[in-house]
N, C-alpha and C. Protein backbone atom coordinates (compact mmCIF):
# COMPACT_ATOMS: atom_id res chain seq x y z
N UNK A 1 -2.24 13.12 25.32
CA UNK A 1 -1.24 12.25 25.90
C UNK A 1 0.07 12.44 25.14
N UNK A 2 1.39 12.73 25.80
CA UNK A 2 2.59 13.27 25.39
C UNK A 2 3.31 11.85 24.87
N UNK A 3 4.66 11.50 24.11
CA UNK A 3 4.95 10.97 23.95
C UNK A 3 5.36 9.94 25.44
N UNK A 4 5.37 8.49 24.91
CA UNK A 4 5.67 7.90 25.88
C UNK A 4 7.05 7.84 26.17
N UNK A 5 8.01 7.58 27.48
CA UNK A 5 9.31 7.55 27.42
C UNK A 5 9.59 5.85 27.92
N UNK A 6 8.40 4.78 27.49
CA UNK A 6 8.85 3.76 28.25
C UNK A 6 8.99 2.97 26.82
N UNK A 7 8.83 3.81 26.08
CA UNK A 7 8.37 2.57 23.96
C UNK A 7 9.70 3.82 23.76
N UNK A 8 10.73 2.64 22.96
CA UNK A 8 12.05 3.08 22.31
C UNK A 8 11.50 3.88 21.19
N UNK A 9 12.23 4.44 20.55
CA UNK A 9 11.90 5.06 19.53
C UNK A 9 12.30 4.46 18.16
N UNK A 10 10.76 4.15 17.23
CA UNK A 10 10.78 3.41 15.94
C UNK A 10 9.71 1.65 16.67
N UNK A 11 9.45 2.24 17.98
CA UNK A 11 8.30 1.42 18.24
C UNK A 11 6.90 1.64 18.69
N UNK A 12 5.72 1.23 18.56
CA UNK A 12 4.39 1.22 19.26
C UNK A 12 4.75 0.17 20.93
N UNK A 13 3.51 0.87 21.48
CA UNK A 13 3.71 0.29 22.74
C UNK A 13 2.90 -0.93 22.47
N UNK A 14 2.40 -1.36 21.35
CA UNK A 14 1.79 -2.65 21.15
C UNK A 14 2.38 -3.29 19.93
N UNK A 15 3.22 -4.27 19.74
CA UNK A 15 3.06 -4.68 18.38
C UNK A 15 2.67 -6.11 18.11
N UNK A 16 2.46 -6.53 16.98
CA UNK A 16 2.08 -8.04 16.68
C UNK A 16 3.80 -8.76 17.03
N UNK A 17 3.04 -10.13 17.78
CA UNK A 17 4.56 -10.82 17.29
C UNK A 17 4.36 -12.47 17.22
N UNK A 18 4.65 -12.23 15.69
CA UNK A 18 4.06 -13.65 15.10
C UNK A 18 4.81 -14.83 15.41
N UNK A 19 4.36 -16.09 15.72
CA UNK A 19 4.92 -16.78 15.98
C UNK A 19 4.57 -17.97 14.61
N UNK A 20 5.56 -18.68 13.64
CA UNK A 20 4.85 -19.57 12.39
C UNK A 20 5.97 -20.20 11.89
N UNK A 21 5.48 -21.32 11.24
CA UNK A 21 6.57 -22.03 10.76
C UNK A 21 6.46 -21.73 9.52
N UNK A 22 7.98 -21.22 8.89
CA UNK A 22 8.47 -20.94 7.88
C UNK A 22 8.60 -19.25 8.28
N UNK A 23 9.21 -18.63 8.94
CA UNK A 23 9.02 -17.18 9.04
C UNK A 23 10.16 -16.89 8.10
N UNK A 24 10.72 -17.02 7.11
CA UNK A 24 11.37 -16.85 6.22
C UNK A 24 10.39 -16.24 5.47
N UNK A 25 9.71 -17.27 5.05
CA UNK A 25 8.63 -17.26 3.80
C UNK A 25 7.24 -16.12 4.43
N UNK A 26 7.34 -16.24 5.65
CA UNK A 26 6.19 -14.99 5.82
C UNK A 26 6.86 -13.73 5.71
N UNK A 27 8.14 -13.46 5.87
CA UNK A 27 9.13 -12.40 6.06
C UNK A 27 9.01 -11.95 4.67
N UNK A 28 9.15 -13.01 3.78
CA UNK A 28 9.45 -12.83 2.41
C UNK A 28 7.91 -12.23 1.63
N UNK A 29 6.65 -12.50 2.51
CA UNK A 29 5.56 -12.07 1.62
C UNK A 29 5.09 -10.61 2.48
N UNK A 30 5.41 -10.81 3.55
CA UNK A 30 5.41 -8.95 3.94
C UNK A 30 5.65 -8.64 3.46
N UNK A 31 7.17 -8.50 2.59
CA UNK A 31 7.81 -7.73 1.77
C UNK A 31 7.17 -7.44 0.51
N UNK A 32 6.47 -8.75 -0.10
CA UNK A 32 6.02 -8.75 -1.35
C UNK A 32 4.64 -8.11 -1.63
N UNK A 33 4.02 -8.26 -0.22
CA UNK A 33 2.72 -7.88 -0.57
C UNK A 33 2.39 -6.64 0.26
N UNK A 34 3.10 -5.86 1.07
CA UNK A 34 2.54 -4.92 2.18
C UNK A 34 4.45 -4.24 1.96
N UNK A 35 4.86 -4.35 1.03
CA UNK A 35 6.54 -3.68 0.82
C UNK A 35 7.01 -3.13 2.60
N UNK A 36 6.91 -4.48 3.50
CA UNK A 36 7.52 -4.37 4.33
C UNK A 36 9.03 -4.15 4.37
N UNK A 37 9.59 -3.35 5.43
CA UNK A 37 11.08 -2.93 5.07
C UNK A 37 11.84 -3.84 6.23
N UNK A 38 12.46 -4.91 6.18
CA UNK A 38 13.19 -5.18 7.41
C UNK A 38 13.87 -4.23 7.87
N UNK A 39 13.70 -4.80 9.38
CA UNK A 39 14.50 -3.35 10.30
C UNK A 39 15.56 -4.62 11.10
N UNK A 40 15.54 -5.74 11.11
CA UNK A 40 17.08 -6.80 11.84
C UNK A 40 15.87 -8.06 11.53
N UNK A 41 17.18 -8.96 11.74
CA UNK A 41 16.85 -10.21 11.61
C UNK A 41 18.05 -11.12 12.53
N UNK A 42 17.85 -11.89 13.48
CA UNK A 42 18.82 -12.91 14.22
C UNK A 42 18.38 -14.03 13.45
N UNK A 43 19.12 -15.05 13.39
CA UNK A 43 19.04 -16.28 13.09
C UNK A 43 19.36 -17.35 14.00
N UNK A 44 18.94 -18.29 14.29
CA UNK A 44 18.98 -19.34 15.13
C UNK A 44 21.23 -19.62 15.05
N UNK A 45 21.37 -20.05 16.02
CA UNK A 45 22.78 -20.31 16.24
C UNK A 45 22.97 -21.49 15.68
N UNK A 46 23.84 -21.62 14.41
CA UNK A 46 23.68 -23.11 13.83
C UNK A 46 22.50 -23.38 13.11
N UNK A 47 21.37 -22.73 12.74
CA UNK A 47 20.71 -22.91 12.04
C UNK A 47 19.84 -22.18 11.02
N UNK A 48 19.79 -22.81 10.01
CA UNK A 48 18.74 -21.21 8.86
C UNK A 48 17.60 -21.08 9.38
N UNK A 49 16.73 -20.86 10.02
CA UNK A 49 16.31 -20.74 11.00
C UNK A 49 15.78 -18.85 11.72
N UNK A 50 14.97 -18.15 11.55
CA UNK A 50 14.14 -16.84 11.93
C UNK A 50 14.27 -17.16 13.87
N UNK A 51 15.20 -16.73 14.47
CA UNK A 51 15.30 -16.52 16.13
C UNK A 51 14.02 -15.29 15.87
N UNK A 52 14.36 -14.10 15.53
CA UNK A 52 13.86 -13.06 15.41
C UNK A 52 13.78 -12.09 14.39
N UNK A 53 12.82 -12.05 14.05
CA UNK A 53 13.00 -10.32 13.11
C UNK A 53 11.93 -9.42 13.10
N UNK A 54 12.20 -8.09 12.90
CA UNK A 54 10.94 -7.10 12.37
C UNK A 54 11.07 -6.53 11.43
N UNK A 55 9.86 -5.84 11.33
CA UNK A 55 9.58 -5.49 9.94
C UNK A 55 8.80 -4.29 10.04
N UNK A 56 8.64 -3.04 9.22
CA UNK A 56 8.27 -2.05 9.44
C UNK A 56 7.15 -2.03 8.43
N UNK A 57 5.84 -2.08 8.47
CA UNK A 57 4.98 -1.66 7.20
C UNK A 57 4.22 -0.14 7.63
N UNK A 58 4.22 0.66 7.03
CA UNK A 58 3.30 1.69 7.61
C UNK A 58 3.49 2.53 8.81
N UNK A 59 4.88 2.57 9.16
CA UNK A 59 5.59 2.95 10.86
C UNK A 59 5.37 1.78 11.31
N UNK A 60 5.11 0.66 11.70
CA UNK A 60 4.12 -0.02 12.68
C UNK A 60 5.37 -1.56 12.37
N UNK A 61 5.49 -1.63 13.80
CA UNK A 61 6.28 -3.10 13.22
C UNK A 61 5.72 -4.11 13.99
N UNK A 62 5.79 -5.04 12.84
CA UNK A 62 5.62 -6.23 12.78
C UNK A 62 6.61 -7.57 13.75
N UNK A 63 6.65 -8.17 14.82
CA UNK A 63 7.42 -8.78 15.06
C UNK A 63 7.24 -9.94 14.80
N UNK A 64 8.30 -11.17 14.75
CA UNK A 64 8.22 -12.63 13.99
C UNK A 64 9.27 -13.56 14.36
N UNK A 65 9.02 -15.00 14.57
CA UNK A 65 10.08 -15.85 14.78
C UNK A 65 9.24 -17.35 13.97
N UNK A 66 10.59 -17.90 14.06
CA UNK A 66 10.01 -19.53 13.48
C UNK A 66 9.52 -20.59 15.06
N UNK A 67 8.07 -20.98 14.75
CA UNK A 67 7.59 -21.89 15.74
C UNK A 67 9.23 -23.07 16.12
N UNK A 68 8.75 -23.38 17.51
CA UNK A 68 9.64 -24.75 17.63
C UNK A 68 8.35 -24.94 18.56
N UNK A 69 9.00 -26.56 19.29
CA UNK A 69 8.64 -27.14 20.09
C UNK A 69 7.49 -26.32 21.23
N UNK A 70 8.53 -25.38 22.14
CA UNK A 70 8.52 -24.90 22.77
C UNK A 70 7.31 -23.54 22.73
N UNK A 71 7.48 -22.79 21.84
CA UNK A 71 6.91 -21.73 20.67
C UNK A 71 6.42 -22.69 19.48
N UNK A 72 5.23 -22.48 20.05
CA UNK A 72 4.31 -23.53 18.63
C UNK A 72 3.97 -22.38 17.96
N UNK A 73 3.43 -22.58 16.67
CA UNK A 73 2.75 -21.22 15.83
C UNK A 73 1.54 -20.90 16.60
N UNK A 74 1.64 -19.49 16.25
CA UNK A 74 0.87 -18.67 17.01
C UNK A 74 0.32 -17.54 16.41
N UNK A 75 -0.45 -17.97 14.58
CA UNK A 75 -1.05 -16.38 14.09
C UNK A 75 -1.84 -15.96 14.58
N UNK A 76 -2.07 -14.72 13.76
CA UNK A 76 -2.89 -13.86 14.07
C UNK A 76 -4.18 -12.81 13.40
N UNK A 77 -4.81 -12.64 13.83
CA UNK A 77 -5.53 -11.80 12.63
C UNK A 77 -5.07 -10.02 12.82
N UNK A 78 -4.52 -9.12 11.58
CA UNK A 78 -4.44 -7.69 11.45
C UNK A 78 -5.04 -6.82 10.86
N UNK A 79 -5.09 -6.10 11.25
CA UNK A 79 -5.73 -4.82 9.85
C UNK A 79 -5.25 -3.98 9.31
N UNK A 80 -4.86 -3.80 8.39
CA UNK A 80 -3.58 -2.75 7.38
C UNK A 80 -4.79 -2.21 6.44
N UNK A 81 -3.74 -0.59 6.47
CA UNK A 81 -4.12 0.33 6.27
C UNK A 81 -3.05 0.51 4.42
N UNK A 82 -3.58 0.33 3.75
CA UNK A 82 -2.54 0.50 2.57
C UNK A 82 -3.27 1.28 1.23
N UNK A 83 -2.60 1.73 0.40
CA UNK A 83 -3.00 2.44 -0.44
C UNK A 83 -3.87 2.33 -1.64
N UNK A 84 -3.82 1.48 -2.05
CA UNK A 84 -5.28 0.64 -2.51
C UNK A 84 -5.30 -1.06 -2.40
N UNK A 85 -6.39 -1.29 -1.79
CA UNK A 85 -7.34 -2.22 -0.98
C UNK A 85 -7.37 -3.36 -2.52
N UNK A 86 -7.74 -3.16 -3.20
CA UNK A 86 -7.92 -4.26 -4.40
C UNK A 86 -6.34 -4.57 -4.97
N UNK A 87 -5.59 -3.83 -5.18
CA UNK A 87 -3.98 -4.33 -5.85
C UNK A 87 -3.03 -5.19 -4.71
N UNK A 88 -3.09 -4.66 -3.22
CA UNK A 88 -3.01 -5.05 -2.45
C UNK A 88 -3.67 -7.15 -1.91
N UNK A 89 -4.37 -6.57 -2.09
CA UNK A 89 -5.35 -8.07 -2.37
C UNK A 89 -5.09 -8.99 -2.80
N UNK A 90 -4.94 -8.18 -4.40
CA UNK A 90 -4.24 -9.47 -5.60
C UNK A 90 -2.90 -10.13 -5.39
N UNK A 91 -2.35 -9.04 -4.77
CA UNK A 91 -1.22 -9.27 -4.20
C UNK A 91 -0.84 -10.24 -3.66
N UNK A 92 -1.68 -10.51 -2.48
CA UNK A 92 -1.20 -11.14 -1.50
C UNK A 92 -2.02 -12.75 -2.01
N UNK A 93 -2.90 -12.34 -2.76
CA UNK A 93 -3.35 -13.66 -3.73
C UNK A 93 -2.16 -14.54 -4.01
N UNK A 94 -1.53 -13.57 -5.46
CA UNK A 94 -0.59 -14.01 -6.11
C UNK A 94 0.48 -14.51 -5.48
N UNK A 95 0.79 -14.52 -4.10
CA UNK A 95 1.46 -15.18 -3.29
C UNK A 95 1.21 -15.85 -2.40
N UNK A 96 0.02 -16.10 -2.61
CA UNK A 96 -0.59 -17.74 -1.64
C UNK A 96 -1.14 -17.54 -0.91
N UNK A 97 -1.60 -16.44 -0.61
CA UNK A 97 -3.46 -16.17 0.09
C UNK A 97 -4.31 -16.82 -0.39
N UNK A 98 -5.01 -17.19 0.65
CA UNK A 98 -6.80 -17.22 0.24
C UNK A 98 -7.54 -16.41 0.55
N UNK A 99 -8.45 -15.83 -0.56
CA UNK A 99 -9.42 -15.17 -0.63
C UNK A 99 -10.36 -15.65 0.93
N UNK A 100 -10.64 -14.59 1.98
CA UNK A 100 -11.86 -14.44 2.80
C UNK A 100 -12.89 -13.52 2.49
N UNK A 101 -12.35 -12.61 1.96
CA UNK A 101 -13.68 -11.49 1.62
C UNK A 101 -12.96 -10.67 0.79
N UNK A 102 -13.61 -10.78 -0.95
CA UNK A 102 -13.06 -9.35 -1.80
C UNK A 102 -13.34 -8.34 -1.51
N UNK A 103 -12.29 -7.18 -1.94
CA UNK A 103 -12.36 -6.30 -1.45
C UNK A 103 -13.64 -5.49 -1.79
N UNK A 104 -14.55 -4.25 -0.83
CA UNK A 104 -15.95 -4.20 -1.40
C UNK A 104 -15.58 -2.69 -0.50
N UNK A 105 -16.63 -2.22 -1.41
CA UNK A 105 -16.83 -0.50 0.23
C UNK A 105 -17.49 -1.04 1.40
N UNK A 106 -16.62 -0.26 2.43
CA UNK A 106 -17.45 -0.28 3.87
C UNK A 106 -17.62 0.90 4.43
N UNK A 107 -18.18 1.14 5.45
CA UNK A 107 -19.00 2.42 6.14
C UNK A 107 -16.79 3.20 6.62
N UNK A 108 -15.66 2.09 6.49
CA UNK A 108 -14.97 2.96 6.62
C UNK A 108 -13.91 2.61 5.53
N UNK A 109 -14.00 2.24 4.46
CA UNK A 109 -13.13 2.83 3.63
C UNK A 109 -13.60 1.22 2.43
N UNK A 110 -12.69 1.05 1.64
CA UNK A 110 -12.73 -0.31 0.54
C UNK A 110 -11.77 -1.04 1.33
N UNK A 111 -12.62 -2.83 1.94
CA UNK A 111 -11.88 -3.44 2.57
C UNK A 111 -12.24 -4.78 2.08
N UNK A 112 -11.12 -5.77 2.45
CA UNK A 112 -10.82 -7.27 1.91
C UNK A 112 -10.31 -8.16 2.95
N UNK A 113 -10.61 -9.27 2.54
CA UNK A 113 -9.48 -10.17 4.04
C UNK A 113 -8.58 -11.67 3.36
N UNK A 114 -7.81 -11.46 3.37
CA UNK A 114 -6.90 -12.96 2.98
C UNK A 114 -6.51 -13.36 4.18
N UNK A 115 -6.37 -14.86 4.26
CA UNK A 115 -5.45 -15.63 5.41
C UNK A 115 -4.08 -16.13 4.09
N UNK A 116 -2.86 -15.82 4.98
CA UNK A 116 -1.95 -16.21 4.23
C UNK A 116 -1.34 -17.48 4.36
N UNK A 117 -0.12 -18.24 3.59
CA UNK A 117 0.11 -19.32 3.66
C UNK A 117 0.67 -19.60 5.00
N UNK A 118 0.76 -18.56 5.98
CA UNK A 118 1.47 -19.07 7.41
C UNK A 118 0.23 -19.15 8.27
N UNK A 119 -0.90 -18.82 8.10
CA UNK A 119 -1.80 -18.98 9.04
C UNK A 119 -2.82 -17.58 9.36
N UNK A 120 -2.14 -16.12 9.41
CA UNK A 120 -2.21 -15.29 9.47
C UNK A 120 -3.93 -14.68 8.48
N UNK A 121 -4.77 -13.85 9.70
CA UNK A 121 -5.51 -13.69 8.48
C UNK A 121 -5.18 -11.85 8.13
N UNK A 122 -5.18 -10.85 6.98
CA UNK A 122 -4.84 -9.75 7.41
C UNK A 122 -6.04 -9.13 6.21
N UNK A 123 -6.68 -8.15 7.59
CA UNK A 123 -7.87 -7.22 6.89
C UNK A 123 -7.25 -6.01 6.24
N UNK A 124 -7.43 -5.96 4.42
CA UNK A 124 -6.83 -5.00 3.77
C UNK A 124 -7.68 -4.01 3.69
N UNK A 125 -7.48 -2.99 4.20
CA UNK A 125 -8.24 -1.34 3.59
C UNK A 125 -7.62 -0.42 3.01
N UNK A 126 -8.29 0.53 2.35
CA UNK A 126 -7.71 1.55 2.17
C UNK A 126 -8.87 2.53 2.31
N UNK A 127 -8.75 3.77 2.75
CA UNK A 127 -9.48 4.78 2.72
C UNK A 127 -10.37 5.12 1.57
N UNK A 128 -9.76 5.00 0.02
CA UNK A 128 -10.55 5.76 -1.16
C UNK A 128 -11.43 4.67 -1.97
């Protein structure tokens, strides 16, 4: 299957798009724990406030806004692919995860699961 011409380029034809209150603070632990790269961010008109942003981890972006009324939170569970599965982990510990499953070998690589402080649960692997 050839490239698609209907997905812009610097996108998947599927991506996550999180919906949570505080997307500041989830914006801020992509970064910290999965060295997500922002790629834009809008802000609410008049307010500090996440309208929209993405985020690139791994090629693969991430999309995100702050719940309202209207748009209640809406996580999700992911699976990331990162370079080691246990530092990664601690990681996302040390910034307000909870532990679901340490990281252990599986039939496909060393994998872990945290839910983070926005709701989000995200399955960490790595291949080695």
């Amino acid at each position: 299957m050839g490239k698609s011409t209907i997905v812009p380029e610097g996108y998947q034809a599927v991506m996550p798009y999180l919906i949570v209150r505080d997307a500041s603070g989830l914006l801020h632990f992509m970064k910290e724990v999965y060295g997500a790269e922002e790629k834009m961010r809008e802000m609410r008109e008049g307010e500090p406030v996440i309208k929209h942003a993405e985020v690139d981890i791994g090629g693969s972006t991430i999309m995100l806004s702050e719940a309202t009324a209207q748009w209640p939170s809406s996580p999700a569970g992911m699976f990331v692919y990162v370079d080691d599965a246990e530092v990664t982990y601690r990681k996302a510990l040390q910034h307000g995860a909870e532990s679901l499953l340490e990281p252990a070998q599986q039939p496909y690589g060393k994998s872990g699961g945290v839910k983070d402080p926005y709701g989000n649960i995200w399955w960490i692997t790595s291949i080695s």
